[in-house]
N, C-alpha and C. Protein backbone atom coordinates (compact mmCIF):
# COMPACT_ATOMS: atom_id res chain seq x y z
N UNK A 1 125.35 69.04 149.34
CA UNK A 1 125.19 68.21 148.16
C UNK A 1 123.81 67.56 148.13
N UNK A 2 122.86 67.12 149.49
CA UNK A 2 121.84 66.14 149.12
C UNK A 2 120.89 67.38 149.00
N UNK A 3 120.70 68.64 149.37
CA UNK A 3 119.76 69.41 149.12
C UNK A 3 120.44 69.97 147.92
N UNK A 4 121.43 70.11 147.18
CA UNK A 4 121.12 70.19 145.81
C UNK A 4 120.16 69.22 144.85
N UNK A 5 120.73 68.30 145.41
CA UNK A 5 119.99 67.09 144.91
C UNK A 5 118.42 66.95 145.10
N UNK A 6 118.30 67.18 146.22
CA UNK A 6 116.24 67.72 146.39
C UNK A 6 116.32 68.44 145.76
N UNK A 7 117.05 69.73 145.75
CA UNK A 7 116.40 71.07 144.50
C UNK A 7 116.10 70.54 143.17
N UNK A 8 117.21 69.31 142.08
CA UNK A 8 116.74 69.04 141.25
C UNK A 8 115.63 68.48 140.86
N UNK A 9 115.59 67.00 141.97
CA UNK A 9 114.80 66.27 141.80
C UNK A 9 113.06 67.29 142.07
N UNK A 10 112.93 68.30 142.39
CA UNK A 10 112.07 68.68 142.86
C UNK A 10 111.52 69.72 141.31
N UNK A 11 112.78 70.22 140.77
CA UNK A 11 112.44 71.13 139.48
C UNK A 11 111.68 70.29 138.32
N UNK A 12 112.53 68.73 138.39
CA UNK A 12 112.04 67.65 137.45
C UNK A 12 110.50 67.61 137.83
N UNK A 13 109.62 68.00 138.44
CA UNK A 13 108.28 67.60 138.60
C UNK A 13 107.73 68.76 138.59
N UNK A 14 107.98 69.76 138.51
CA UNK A 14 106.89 70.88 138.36
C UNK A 14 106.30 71.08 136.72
N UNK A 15 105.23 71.01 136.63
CA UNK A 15 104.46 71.12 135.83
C UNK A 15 104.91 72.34 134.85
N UNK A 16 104.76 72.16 133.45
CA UNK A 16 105.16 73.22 132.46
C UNK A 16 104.41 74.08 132.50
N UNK A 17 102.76 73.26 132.61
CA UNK A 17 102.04 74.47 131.99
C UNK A 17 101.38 74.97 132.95
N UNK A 18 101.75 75.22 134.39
CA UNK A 18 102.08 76.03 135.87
C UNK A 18 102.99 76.88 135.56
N UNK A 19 104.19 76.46 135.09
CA UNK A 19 105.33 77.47 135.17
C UNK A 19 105.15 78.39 133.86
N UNK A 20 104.88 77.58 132.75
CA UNK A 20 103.75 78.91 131.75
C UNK A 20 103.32 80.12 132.49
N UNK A 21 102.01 79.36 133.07
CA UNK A 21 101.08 80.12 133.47
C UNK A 21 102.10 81.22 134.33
N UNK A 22 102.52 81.04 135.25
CA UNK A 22 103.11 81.81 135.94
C UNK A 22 104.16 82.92 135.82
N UNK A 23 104.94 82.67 134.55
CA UNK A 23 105.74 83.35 133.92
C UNK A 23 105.04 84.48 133.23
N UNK A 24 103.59 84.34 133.00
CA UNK A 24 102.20 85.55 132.34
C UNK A 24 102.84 86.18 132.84
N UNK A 25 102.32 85.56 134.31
CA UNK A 25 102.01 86.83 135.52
C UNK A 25 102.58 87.99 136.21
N UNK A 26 104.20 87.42 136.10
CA UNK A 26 105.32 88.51 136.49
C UNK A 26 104.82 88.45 137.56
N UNK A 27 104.66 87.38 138.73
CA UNK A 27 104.16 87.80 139.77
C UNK A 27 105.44 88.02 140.72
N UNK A 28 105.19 89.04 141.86
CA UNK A 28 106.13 89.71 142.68
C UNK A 28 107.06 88.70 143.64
N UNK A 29 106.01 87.81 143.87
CA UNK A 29 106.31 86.28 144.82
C UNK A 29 106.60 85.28 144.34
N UNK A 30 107.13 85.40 142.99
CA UNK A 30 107.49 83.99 142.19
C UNK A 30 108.83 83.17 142.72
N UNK A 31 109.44 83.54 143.24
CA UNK A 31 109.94 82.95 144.06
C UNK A 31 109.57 82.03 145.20
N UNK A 32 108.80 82.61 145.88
CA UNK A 32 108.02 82.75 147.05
C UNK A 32 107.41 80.70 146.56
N UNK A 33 106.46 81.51 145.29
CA UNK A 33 105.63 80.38 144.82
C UNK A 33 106.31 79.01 143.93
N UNK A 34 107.33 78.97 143.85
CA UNK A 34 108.12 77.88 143.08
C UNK A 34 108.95 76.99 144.46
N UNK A 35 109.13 78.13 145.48
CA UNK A 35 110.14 77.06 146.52
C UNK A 35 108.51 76.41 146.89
N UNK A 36 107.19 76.71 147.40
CA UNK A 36 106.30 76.09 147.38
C UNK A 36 105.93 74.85 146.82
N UNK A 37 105.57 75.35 145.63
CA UNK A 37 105.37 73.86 145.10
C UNK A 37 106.83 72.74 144.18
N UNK A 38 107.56 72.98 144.89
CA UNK A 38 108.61 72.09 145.07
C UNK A 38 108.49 71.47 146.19
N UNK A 39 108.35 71.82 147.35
CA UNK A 39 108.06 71.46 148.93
C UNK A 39 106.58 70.46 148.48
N UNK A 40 106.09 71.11 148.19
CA UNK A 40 104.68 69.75 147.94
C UNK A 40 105.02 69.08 147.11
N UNK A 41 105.56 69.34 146.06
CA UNK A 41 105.38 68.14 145.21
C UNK A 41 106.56 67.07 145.74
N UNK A 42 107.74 67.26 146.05
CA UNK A 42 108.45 66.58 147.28
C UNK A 42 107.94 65.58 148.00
N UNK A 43 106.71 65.91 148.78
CA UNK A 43 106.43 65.56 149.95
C UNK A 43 105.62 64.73 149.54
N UNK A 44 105.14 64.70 148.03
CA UNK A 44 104.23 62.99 147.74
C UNK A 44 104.57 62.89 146.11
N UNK A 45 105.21 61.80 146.05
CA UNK A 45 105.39 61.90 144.20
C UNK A 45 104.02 61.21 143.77
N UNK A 46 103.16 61.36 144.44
CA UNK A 46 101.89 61.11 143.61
C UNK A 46 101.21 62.11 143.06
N UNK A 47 101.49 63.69 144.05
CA UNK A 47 100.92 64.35 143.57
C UNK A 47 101.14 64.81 141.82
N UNK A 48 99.83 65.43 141.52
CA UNK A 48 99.79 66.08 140.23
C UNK A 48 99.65 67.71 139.96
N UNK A 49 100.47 68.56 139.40
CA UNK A 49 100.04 69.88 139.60
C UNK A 49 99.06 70.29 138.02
N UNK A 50 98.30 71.21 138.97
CA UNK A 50 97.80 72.11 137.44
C UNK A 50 97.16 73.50 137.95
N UNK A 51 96.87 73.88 136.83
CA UNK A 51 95.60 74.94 137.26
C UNK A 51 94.42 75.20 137.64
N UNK A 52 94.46 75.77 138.24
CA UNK A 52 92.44 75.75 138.97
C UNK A 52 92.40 76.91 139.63
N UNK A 53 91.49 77.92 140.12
CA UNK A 53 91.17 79.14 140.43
C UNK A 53 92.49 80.23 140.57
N UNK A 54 92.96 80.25 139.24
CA UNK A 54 93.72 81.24 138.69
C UNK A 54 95.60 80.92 139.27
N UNK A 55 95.40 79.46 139.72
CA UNK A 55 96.87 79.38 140.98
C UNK A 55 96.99 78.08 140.98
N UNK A 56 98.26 77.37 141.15
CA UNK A 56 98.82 76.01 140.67
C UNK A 56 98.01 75.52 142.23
N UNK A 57 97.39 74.23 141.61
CA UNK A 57 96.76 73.70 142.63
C UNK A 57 97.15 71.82 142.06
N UNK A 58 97.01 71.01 143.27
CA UNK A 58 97.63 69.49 143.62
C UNK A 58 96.43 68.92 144.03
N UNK A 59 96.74 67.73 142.88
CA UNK A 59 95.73 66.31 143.18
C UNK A 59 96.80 65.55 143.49
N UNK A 60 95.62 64.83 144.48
CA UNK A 60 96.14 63.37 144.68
C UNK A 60 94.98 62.05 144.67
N UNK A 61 95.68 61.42 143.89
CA UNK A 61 94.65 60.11 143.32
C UNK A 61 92.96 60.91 142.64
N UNK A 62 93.58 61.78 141.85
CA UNK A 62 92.59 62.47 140.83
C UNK A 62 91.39 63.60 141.53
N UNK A 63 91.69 63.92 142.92
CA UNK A 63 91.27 64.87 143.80
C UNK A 63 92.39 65.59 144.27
N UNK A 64 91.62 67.17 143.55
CA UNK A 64 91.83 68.45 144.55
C UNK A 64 91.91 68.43 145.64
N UNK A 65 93.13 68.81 146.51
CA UNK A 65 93.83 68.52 148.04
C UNK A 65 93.93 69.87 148.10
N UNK A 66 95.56 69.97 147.53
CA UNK A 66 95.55 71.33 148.01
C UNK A 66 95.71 72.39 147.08
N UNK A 67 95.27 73.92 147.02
CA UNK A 67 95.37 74.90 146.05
C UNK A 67 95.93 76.00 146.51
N UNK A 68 96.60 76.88 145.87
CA UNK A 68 97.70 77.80 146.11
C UNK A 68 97.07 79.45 145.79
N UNK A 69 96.92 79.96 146.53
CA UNK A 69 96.10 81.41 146.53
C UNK A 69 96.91 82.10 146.14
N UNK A 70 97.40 83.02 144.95
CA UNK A 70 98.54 83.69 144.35
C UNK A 70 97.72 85.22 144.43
N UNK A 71 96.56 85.17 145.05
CA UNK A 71 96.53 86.53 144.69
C UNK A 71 95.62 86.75 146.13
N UNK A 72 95.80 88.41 146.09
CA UNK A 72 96.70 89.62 145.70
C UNK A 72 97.87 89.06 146.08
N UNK A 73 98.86 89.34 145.22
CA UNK A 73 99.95 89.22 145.97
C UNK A 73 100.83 89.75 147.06
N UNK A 74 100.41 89.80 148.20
CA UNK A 74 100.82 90.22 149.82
C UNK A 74 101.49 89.18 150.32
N UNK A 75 100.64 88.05 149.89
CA UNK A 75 101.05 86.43 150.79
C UNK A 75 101.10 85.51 149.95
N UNK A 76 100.99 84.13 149.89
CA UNK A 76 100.76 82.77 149.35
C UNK A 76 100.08 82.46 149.99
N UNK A 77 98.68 81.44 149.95
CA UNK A 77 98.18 80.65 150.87
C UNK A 77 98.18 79.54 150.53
N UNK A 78 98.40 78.82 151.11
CA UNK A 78 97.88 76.96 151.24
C UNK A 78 96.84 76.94 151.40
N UNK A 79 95.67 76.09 150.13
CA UNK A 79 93.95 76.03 151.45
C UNK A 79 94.28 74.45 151.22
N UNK A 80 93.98 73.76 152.00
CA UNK A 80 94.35 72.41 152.47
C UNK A 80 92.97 71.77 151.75
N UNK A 81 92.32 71.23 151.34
CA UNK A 81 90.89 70.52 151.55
C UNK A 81 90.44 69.24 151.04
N UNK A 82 89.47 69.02 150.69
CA UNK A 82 89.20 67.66 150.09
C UNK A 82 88.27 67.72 149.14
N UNK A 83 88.59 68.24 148.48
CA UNK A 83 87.91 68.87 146.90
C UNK A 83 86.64 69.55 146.96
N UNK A 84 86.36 70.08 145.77
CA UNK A 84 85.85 71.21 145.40
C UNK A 84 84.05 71.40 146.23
N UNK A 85 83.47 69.37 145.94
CA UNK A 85 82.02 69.46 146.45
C UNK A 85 82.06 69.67 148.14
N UNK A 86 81.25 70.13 148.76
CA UNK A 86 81.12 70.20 149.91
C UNK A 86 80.90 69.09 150.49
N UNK A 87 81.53 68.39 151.57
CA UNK A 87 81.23 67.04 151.89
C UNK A 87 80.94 67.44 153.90
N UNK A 88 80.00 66.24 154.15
CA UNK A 88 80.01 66.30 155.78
C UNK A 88 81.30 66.68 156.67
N UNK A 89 81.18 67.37 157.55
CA UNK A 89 82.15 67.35 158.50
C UNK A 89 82.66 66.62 158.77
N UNK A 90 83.82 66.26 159.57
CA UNK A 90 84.36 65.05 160.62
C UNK A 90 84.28 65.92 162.09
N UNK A 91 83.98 64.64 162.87
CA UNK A 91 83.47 65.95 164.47
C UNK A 91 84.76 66.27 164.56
N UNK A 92 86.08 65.59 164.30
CA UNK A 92 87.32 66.18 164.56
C UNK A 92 88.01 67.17 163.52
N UNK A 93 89.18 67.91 163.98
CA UNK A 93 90.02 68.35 162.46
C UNK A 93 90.14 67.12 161.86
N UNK A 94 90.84 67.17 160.67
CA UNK A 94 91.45 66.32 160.03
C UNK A 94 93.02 65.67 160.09
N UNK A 95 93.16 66.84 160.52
CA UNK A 95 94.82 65.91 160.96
C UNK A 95 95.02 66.49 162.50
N UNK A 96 95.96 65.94 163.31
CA UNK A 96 96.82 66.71 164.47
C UNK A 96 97.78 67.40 163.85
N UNK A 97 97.66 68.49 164.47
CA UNK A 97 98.59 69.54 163.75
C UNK A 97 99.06 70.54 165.22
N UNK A 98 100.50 70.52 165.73
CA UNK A 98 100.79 71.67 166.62
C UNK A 98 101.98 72.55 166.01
N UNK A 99 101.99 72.21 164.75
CA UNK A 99 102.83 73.87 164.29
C UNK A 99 102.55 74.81 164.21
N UNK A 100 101.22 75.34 164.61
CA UNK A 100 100.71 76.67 164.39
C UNK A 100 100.66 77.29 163.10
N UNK A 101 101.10 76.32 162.24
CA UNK A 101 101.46 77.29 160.41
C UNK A 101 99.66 76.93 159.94
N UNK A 102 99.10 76.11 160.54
CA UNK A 102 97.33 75.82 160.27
C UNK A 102 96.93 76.87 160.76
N UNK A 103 95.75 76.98 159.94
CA UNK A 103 94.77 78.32 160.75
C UNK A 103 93.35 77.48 160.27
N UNK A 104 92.50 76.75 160.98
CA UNK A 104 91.38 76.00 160.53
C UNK A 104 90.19 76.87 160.25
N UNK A 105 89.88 76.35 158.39
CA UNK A 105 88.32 77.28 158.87
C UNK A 105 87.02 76.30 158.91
N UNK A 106 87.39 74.97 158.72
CA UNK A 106 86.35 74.00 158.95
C UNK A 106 86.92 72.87 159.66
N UNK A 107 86.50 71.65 160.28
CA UNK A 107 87.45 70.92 160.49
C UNK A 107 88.20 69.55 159.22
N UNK A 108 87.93 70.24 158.02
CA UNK A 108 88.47 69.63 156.83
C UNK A 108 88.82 70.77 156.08
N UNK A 109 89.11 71.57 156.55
CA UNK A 109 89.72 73.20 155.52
C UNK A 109 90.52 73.69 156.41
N UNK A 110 91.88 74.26 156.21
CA UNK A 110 92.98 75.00 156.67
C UNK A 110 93.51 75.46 155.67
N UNK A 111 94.30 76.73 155.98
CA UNK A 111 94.94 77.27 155.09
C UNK A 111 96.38 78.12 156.06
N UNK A 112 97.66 78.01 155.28
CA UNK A 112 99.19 78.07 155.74
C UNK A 112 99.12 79.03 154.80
N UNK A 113 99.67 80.29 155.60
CA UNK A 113 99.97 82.18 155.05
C UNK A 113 101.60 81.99 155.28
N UNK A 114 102.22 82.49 154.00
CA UNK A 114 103.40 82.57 154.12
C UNK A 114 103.90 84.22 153.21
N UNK A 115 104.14 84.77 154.01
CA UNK A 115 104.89 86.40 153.50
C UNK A 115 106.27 86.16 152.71
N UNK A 116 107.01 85.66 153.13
CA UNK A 116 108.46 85.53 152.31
C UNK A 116 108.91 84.76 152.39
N UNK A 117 110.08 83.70 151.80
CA UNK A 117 111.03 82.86 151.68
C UNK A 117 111.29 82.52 152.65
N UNK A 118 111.78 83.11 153.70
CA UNK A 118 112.36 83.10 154.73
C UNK A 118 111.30 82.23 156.07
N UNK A 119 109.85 82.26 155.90
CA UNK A 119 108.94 81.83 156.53
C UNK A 119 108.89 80.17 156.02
N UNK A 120 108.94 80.69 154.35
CA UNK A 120 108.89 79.30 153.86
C UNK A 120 110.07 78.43 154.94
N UNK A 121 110.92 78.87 154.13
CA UNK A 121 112.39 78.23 154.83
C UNK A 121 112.05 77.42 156.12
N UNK A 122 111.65 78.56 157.16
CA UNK A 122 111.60 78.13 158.62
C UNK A 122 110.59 76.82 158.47
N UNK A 123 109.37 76.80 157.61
CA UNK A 123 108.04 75.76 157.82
C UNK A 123 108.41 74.67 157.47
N UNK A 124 109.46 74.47 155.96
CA UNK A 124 109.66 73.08 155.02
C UNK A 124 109.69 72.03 155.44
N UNK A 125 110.21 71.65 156.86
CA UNK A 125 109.91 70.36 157.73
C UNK A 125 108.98 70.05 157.69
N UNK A 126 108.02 71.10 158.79
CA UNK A 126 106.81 71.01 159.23
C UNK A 126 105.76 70.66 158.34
N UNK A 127 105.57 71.61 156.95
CA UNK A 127 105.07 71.61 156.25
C UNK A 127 104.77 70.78 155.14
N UNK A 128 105.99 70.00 155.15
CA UNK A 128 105.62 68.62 154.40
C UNK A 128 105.45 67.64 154.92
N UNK A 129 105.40 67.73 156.52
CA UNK A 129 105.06 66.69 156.95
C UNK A 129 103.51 66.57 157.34
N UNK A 130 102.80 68.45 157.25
CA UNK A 130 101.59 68.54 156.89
C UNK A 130 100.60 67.96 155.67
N UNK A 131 101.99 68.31 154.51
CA UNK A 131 101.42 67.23 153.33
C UNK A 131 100.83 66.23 153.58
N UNK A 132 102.10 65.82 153.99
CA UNK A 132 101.64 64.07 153.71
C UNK A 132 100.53 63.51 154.69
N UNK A 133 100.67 64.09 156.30
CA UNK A 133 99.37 63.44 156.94
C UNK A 133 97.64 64.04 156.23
N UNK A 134 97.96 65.32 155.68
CA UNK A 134 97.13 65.45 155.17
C UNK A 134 96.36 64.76 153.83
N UNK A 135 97.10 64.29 153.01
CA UNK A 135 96.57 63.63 151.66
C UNK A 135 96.43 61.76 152.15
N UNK A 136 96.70 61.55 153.29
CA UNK A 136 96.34 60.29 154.09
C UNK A 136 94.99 60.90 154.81
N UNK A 137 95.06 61.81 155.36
CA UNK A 137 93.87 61.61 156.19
C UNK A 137 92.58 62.17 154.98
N UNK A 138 92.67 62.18 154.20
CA UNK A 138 91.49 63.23 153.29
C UNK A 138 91.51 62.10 152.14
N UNK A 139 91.98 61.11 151.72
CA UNK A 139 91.23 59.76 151.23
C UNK A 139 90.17 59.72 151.25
């Protein structure tokens, strides 16, 4: 009953004109990509969804965090970041992270590869708890 109840509360926030967009596409992983950004948008009701490089991508407090790689469709990616301008390093990553679902390509850029549902499934803990330290530490 309470994860029905996340499923709704989670449909109530996805953006229309994401799920527009996405309905174009007939994409193969639409599945794949809706339990996604339910899991983020979940994990901070601040976030905001929209479009940006062809794939539903999340602000928080009016910055690009994180964006959703829909194509080719093989995988989904998460790229984690702190918007679009290039900003200085931090000598550290940005968050502690030991789930292994990170793959760092800067120490303020990561990106989470997910093949099927079933990966999703296994991460949804982890992964929103990546959210959230992440849109704290990237302020």
């Amino acid at each position: 009953m309470q994860r029905t109840s996340k499923l709704l509360n989670r449909e109530n926030k996805l953006s229309k004109e994401v799920s527009l967009f996405l309905d174009a596409l007939n994409h193969p992983l639409r599945s794949e990509i809706d339990l996604l950004r339910s899991i983020i948008l979940t994990a901070n009701q601040e976030l905001t969804e929209n479009i940006k490089w062809n794939g539903p991508n999340y602000c928080y407090e009016n910055q690009d965090r994180i964006s959703m790689r829909i194509q080719p469709p093989k995988q989904i990616q998460l790229i984690f970041h702190r918007g679009a301008k290039k900003l200085e390093q931090p000598k550290e990553k940005l968050i502690g992270d030991n789930s292994k679902i990170l793959v760092w390509k800067e120490n303020d850029r990561a990106v989470a590869s997910f093949k099927n549902k079933t990966e999703i499934e296994k991460s949804e803990t982890e992964l929103s708890n990546i959210i959230k330290n992440w849109l704290e530490a990237a302020k």
